[in-house]
C-alpha atoms as a PDB file:
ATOM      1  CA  UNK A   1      79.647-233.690 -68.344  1.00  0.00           C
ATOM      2  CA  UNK A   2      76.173-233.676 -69.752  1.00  0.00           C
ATOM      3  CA  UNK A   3      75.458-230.094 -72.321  1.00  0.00           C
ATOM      4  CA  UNK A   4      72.433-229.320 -73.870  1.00  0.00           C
ATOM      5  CA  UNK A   5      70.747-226.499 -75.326  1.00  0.00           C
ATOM      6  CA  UNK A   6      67.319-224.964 -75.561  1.00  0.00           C
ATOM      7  CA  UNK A   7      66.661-221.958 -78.365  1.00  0.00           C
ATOM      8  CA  UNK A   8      64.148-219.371 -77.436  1.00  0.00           C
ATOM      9  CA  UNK A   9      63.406-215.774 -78.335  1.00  0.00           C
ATOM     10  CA  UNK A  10      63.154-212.902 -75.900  1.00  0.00           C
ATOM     11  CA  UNK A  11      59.168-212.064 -75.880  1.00  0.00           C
ATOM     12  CA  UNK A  12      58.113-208.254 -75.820  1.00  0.00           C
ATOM     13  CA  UNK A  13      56.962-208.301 -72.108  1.00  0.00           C
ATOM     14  CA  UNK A  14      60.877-209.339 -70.896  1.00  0.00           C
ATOM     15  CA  UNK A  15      61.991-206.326 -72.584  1.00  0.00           C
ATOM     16  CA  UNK A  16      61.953-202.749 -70.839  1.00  0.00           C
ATOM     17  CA  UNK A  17      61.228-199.382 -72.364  1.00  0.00           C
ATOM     18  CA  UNK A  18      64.815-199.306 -73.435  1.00  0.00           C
ATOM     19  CA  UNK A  19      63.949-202.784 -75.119  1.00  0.00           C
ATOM     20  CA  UNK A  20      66.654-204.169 -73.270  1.00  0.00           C
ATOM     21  CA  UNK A  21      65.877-207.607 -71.711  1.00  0.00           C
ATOM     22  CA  UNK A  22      65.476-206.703 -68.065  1.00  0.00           C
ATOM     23  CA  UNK A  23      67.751-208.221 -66.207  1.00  0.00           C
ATOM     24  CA  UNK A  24      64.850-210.564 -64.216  1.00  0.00           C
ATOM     25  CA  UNK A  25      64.378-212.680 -67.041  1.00  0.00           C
ATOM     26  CA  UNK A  26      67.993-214.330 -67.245  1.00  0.00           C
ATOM     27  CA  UNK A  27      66.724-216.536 -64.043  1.00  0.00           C
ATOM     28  CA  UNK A  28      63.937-217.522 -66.051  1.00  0.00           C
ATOM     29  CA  UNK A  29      66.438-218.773 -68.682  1.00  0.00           C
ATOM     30  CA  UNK A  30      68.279-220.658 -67.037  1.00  0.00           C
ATOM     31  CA  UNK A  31      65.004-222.302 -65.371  1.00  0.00           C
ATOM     32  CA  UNK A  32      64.019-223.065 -69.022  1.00  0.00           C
ATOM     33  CA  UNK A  33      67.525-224.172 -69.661  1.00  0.00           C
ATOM     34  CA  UNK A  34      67.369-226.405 -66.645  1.00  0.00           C
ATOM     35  CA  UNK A  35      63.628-227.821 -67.355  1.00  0.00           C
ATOM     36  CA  UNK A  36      64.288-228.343 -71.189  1.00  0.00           C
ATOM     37  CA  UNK A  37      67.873-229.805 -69.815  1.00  0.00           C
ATOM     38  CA  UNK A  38      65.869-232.791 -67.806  1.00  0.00           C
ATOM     39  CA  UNK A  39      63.071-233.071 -70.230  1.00  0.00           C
ATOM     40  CA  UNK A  40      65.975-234.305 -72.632  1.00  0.00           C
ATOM     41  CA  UNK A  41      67.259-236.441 -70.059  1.00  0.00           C
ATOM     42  CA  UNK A  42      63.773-238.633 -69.921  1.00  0.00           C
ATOM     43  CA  UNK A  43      63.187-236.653 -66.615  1.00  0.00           C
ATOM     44  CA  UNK A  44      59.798-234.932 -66.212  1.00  0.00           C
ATOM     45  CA  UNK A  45      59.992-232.378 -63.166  1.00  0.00           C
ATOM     46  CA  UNK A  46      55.962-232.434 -62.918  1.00  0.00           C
ATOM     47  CA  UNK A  47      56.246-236.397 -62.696  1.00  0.00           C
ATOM     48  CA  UNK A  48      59.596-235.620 -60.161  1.00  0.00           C
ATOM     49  CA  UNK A  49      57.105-233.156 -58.092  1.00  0.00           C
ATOM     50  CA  UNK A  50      54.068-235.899 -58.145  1.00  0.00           C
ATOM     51  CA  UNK A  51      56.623-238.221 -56.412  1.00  0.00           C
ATOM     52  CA  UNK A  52      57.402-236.482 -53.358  1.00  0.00           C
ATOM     53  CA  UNK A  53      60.777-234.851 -54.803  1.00  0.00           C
ATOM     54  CA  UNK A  54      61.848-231.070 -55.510  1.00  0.00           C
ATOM     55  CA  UNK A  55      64.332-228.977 -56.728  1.00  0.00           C
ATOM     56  CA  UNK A  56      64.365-225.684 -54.819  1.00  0.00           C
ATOM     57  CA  UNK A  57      67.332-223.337 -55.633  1.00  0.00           C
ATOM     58  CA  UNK A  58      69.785-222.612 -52.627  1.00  0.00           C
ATOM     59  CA  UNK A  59      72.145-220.176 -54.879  1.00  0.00           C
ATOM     60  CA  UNK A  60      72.058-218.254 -58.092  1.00  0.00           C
ATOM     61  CA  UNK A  61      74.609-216.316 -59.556  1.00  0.00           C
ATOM     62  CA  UNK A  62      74.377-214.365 -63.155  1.00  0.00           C
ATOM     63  CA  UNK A  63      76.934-212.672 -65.010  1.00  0.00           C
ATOM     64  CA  UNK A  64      75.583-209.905 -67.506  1.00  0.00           C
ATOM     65  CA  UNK A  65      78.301-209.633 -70.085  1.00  0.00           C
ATOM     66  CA  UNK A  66      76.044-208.246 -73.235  1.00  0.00           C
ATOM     67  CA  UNK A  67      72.701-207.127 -73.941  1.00  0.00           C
ATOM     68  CA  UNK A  68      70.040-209.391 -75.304  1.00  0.00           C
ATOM     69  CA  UNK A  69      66.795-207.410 -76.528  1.00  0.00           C
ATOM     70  CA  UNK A  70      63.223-208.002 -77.624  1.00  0.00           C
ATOM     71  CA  UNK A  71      62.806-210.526 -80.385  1.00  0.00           C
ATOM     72  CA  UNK A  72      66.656-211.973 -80.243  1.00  0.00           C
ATOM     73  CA  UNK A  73      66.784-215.537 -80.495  1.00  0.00           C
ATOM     74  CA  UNK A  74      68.942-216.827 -78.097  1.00  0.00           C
ATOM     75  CA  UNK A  75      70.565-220.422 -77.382  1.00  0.00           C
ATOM     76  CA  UNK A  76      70.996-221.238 -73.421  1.00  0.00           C
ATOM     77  CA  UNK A  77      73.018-223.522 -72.733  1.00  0.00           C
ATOM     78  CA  UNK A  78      72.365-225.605 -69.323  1.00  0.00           C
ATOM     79  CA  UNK A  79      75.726-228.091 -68.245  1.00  0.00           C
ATOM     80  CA  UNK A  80      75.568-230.529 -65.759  1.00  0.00           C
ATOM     81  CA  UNK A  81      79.459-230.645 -64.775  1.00  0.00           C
ATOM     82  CA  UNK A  82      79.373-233.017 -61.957  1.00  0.00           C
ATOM     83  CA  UNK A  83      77.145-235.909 -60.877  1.00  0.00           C
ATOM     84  CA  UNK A  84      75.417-234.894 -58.385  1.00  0.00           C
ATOM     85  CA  UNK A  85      76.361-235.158 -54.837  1.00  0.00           C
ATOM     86  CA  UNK A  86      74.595-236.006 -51.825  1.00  0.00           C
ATOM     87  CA  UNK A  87      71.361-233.439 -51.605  1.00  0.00           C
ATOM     88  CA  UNK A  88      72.879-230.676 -54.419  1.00  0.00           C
ATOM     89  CA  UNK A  89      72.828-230.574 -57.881  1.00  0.00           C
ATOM     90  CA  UNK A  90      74.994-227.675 -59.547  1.00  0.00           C
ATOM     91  CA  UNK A  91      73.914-226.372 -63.001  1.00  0.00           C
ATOM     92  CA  UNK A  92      75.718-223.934 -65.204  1.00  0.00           C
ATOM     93  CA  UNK A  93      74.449-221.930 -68.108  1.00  0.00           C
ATOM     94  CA  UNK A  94      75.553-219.931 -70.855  1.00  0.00           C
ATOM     95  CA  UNK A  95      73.565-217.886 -73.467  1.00  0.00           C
ATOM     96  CA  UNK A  96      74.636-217.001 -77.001  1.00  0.00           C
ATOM     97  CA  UNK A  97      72.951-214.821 -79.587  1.00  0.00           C
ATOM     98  CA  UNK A  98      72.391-216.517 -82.840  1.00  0.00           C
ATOM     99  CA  UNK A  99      76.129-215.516 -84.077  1.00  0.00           C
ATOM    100  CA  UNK A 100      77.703-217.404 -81.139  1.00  0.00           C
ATOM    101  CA  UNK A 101      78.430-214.711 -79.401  1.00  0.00           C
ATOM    102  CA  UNK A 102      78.723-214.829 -75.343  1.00  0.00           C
ATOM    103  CA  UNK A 103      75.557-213.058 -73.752  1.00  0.00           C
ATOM    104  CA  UNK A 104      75.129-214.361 -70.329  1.00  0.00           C
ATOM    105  CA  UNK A 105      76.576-217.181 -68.058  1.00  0.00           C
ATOM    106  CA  UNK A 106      75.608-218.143 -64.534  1.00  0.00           C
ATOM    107  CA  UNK A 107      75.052-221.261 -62.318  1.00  0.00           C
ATOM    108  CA  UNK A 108      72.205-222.321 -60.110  1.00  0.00           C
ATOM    109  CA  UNK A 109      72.575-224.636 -57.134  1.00  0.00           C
ATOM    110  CA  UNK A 110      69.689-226.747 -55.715  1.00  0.00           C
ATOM    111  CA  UNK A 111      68.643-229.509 -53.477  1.00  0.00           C
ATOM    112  CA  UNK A 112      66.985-232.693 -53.898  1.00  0.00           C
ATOM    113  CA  UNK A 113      64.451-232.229 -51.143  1.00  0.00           C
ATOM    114  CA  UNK A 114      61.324-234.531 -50.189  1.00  0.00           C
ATOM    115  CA  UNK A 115      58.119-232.427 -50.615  1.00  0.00           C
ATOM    116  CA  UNK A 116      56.812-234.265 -47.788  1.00  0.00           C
ATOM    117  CA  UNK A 117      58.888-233.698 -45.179  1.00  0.00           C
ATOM    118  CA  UNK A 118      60.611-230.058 -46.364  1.00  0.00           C
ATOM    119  CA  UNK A 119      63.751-232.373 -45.478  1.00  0.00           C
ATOM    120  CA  UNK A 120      66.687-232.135 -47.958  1.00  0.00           C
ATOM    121  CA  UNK A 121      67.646-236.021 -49.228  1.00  0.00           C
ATOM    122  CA  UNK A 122      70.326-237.418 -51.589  1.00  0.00           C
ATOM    123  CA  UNK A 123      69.931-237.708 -55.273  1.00  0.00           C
ATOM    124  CA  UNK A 124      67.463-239.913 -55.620  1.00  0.00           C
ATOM    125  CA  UNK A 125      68.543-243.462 -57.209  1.00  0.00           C
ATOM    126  CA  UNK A 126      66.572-242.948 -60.707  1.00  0.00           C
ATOM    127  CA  UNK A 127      68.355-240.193 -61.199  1.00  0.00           C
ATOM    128  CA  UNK A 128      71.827-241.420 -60.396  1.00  0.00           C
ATOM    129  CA  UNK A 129      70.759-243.904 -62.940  1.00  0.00           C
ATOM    130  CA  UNK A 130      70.279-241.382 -65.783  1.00  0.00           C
ATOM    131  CA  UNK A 131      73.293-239.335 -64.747  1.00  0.00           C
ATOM    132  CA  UNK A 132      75.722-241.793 -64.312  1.00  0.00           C
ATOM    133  CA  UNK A 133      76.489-242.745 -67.737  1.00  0.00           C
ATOM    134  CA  UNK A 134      77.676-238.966 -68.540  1.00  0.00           C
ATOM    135  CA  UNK A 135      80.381-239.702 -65.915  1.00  0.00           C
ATOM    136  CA  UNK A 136      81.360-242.801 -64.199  1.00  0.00           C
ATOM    137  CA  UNK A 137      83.996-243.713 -67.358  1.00  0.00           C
END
């Protein structure tokens, strides 16, 4: 299992009048979760994209359990549970307020897929490479 986590703090324009965090942004924090999650890796989704490879997301799911609101600083934190297999790629994320307290948790699903083609493929080998470490034991 690979774990890693990204602190950020809920801008003014994610908020609503109520200055809840609408409820829109949590997908956005998981994709900076996820980004910030491969950065750490050594894996640079522009350089991923200039290669002919994508990551479009088949499946999202996002549990609201408590509020976040404008200004909060918030952890996400973006697991990788499971090398990848074949074309898919399963990330799970949890966010915590600054007092470790459970926010938000969810999971994305994606697909390797050749920009090319519009084709899904397996995980490409470079990647396998990096990932592989976290679980082959």
């Amino acid at each position: 299992m690979i774990v890693k986590q990204t602190k950020i703090r809920v801008r003014y324009s994610e908020s609503d009048q109520m200055k809840f965090t609408h409820h829109s942004n949590y997908v956005a924090f998981f994709e900076i979760g996820r980004i910030e999650f491969l950065r750490d890796l050594g894996i640079n989704y522009s350089k991923l994209e200039q290669l002919g490879i994508g990551l479009p997301v088949l499946n999202i799911d996002v549990k609201y359990i408590k509020p976040t609101f404008f200004d909060d600083e918030i952890l996400i934190e973006t697991r990788l549970e499971n090398k990848p297999s074949g074309a898919k790629i399963l990330f799970s994320y949890k966010i915590y307020n600054l007092n470790n307290i459970l926010l938000t948790k969810g999971s994305t699903e994606l697909a390797f897929m050749n920009l090319n083609t519009g084709k899904p493929i397996r995980c490409p080998e470079n990647l396998n490479k990096i990932f592989s470490p976290y679980f082959d034991i």
